[in-house]
C-alpha atoms as a PDB file:
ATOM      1  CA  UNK A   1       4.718 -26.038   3.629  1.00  0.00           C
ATOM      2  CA  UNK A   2       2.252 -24.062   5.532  1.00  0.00           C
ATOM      3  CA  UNK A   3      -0.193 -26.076   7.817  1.00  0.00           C
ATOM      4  CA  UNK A   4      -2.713 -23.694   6.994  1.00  0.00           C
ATOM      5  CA  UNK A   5      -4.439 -22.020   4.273  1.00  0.00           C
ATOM      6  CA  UNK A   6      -3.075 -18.619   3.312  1.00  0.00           C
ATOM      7  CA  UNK A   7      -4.220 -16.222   0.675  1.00  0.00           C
ATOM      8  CA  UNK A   8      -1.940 -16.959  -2.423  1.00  0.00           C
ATOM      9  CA  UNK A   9      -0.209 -14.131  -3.630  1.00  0.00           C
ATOM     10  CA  UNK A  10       1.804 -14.623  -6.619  1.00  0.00           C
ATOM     11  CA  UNK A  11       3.639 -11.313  -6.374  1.00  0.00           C
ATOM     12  CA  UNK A  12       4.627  -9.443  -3.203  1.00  0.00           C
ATOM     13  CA  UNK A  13       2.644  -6.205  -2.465  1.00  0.00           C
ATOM     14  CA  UNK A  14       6.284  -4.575  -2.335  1.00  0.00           C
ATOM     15  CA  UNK A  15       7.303  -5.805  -5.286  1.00  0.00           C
ATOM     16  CA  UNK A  16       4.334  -4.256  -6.982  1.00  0.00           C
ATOM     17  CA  UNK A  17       5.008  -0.774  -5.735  1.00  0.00           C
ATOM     18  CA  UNK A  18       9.096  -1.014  -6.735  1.00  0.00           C
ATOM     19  CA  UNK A  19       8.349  -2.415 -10.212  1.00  0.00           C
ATOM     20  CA  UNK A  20       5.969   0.775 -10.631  1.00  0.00           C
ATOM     21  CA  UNK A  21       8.898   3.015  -9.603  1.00  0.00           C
ATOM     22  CA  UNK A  22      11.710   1.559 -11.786  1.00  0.00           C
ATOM     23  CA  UNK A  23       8.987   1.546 -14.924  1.00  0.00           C
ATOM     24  CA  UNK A  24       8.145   5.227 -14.210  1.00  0.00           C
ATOM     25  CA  UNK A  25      11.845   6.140 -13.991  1.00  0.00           C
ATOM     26  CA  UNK A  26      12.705   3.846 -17.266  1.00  0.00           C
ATOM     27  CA  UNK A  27       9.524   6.105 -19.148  1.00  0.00           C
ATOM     28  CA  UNK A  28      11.620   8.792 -17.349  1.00  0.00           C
ATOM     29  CA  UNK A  29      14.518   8.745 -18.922  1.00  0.00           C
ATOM     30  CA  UNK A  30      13.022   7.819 -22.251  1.00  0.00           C
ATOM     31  CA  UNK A  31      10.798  11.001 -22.459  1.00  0.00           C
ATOM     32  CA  UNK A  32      10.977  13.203 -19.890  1.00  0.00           C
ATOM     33  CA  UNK A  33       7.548  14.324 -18.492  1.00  0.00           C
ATOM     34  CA  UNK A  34       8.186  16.328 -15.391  1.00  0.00           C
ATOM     35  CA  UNK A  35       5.299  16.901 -12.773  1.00  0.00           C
ATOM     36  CA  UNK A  36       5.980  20.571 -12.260  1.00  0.00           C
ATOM     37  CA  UNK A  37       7.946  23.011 -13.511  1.00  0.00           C
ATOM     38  CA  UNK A  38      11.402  23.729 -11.687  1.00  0.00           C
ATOM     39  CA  UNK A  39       9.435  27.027 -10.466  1.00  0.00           C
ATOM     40  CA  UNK A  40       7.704  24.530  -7.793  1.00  0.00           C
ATOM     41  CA  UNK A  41      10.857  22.932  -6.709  1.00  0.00           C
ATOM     42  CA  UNK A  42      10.892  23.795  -2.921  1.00  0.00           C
ATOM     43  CA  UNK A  43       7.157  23.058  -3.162  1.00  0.00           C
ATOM     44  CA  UNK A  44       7.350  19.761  -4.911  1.00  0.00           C
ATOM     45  CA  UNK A  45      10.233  19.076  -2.239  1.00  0.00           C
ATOM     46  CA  UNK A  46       8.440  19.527   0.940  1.00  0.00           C
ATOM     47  CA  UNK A  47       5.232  17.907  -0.602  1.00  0.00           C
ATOM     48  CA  UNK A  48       7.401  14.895  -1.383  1.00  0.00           C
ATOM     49  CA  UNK A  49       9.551  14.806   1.800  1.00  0.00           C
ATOM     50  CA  UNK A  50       5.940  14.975   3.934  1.00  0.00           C
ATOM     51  CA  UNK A  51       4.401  11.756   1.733  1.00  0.00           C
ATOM     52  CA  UNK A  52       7.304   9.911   2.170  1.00  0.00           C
ATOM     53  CA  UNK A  53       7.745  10.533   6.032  1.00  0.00           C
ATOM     54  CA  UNK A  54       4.402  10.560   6.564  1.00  0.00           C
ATOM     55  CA  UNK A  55       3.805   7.350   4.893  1.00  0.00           C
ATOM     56  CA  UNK A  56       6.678   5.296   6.702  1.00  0.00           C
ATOM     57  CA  UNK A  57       5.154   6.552  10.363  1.00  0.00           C
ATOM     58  CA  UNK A  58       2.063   5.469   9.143  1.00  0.00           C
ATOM     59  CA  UNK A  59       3.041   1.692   8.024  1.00  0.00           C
ATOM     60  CA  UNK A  60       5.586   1.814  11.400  1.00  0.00           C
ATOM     61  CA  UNK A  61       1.959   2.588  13.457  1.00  0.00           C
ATOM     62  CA  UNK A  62       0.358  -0.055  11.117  1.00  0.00           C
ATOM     63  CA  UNK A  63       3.128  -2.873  11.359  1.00  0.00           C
ATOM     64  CA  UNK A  64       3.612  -1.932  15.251  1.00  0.00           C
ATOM     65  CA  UNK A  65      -0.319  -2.843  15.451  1.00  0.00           C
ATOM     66  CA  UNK A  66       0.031  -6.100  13.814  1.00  0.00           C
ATOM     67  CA  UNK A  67       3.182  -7.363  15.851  1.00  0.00           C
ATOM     68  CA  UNK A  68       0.981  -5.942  19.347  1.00  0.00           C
ATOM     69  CA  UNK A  69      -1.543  -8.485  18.268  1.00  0.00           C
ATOM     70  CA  UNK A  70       0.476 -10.814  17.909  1.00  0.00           C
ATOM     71  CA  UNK A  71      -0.043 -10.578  13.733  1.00  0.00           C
ATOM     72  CA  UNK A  72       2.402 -10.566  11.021  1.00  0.00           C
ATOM     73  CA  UNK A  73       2.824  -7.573   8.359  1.00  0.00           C
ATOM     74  CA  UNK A  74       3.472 -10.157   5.807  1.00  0.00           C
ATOM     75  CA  UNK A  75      -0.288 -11.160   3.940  1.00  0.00           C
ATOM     76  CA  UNK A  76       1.041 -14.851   3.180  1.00  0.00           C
ATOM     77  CA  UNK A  77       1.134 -15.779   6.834  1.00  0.00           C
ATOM     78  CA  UNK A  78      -1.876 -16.884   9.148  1.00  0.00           C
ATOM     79  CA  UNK A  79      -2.952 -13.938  11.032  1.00  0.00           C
ATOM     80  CA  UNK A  80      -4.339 -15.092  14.745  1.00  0.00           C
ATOM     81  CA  UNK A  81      -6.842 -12.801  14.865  1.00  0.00           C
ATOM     82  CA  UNK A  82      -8.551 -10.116  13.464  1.00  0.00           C
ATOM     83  CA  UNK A  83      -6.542  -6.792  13.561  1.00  0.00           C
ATOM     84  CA  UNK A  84      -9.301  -3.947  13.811  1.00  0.00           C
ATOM     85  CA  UNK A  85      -7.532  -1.240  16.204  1.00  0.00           C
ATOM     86  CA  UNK A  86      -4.509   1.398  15.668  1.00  0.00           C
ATOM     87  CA  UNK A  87      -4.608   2.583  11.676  1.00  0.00           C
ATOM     88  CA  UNK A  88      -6.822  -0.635  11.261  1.00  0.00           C
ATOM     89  CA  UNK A  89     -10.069   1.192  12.868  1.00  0.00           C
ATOM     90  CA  UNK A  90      -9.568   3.841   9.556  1.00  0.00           C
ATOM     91  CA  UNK A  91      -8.700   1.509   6.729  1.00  0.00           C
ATOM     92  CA  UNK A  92      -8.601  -1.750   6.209  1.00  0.00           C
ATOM     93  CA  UNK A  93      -5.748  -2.116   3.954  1.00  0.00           C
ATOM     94  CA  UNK A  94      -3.236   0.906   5.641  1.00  0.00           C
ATOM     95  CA  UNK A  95      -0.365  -0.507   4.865  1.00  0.00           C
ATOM     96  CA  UNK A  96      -1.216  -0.355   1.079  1.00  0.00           C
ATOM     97  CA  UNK A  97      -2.257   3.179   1.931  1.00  0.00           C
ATOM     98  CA  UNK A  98       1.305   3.853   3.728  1.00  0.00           C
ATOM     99  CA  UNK A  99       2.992   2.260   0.293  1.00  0.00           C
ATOM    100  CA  UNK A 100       0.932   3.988  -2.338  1.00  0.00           C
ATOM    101  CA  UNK A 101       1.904   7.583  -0.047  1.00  0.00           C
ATOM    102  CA  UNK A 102       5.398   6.620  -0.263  1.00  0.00           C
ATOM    103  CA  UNK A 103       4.909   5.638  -4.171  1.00  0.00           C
ATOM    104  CA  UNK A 104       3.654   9.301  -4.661  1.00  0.00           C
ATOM    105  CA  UNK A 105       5.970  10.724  -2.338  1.00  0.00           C
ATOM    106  CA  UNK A 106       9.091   9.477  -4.069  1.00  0.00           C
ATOM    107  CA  UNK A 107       7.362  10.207  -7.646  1.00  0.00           C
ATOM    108  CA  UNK A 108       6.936  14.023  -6.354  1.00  0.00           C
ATOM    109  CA  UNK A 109      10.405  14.073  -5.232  1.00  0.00           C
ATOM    110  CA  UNK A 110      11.694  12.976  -8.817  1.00  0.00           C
ATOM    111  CA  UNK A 111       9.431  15.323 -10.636  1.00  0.00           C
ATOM    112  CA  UNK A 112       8.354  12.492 -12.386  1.00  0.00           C
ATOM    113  CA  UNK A 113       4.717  12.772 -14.271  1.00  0.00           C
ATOM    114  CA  UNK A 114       4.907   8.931 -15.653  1.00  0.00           C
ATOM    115  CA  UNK A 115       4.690   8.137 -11.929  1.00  0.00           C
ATOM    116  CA  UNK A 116       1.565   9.192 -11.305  1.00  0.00           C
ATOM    117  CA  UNK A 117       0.416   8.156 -15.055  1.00  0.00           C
ATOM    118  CA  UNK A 118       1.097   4.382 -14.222  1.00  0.00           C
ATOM    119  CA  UNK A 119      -0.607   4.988 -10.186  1.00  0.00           C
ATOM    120  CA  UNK A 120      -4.128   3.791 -11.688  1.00  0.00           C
ATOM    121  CA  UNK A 121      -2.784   0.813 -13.231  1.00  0.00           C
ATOM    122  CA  UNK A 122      -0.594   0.388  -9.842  1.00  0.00           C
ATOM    123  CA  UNK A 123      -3.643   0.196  -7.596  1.00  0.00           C
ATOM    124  CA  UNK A 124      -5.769  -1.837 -10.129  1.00  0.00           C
ATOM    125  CA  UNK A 125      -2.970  -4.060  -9.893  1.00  0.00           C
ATOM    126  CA  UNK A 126      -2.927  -4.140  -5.758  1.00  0.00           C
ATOM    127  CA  UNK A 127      -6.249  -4.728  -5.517  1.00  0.00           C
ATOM    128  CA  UNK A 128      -6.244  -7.795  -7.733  1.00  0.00           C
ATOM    129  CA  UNK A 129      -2.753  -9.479  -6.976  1.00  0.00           C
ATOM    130  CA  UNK A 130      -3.205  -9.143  -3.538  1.00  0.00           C
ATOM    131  CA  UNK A 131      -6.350  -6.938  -1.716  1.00  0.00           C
ATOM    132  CA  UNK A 132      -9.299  -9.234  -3.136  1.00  0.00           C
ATOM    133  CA  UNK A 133      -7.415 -12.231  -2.293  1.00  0.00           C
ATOM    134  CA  UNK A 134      -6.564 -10.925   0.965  1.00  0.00           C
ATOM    135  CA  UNK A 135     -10.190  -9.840   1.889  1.00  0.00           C
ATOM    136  CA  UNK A 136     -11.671 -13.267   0.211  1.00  0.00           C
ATOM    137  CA  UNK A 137      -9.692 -15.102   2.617  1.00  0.00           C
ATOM    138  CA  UNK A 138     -10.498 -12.917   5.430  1.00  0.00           C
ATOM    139  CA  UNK A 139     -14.098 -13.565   4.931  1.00  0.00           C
ATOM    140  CA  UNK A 140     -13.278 -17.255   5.051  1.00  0.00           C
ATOM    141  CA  UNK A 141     -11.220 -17.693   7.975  1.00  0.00           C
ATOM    142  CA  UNK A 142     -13.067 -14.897  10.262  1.00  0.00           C
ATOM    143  CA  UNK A 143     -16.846 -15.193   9.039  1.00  0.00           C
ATOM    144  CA  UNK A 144     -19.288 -12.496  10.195  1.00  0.00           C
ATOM    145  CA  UNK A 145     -16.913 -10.537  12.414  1.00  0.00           C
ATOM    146  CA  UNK A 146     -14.751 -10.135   9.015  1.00  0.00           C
ATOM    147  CA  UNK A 147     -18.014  -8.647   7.042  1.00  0.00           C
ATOM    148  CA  UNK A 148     -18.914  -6.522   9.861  1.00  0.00           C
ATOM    149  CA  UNK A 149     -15.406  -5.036   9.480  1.00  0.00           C
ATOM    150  CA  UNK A 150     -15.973  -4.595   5.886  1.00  0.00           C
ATOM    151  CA  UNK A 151     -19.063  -2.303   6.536  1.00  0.00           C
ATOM    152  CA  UNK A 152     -17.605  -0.224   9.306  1.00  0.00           C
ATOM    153  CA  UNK A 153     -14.458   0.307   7.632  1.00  0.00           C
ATOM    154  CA  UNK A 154     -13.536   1.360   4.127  1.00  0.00           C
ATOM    155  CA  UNK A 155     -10.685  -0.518   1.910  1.00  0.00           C
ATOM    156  CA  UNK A 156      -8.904   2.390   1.411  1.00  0.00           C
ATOM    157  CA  UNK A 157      -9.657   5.343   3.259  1.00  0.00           C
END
């Protein structure tokens, strides 16, 4: 038991993001709907390889930030302070950010058009289960210096 209030997430950001994939690949093989035609391939390739990559330096420079501050990556544990430098200064969710550029990274890769189909539903989903939960107890725990954050920096990007 925790000796201090946490925001309760029911499902793992993570989680979220993989059950997207596997559904997209299950509609895949169902009915394919492919993202571009084989024409693109090298394209779609280097488009996917740069979202993926891209997206883990980014969440390495995001988690990297946390742990220099003495934070943890993991939203269910008390954070000790306010994290507002490193990728934090652009967004104020970049790991999500970092995830969903993996998500569409690994979707490109597959060629796989039901990925990007469920993507609205995805972040709908990430900003209930876990952003607005996040944020609300943000707000709690670090008052106005929280909701200054909030208008200097922009959830997303």
């Amino acid at each position: 038991m925790r000796a201090e209030k946490t925001p309760e997430m029911h499902i793992p950001p993570p989680m979220l993001y993989g059950g997207a994939l596997v559904l997209g690949q299950i509609a895949q093989v169902c009915r394919r709907l492919p993202l571009m035609p084989d024409f693109f391939t090298p394209l779609r390739r280097l488009l996917g390889g740069m979202l993926v990559v891209g997206g883990a330096a980014a969440g390495f420079w995001g988690v990297r930030t946390m742990q220099k501050a003495g934070a943890s990556p993991d939203p269910r544990e008390v954070p000790p302070e306010l994290v507002t430098d490193g990728p934090f200064q652009y967004s104020r969710n970049p790991l999500y950010v970092t995830m969903t550029a993996i998500y569409l990274g690994i979707t490109v890769l597959r060629n796989n058009l039901w990925g990007v189909v469920l993507l609205p539903g995805l972040l709908a989903a990430v900003e209930r289960a876990a952003i607005e939960r996040e944020e609300a107890y943000l707000r709690d725990r670090f008052g106005a210096t929280y909701r200054d954050y909030e208008e200097r920096v922009p959830r997303w990007l």
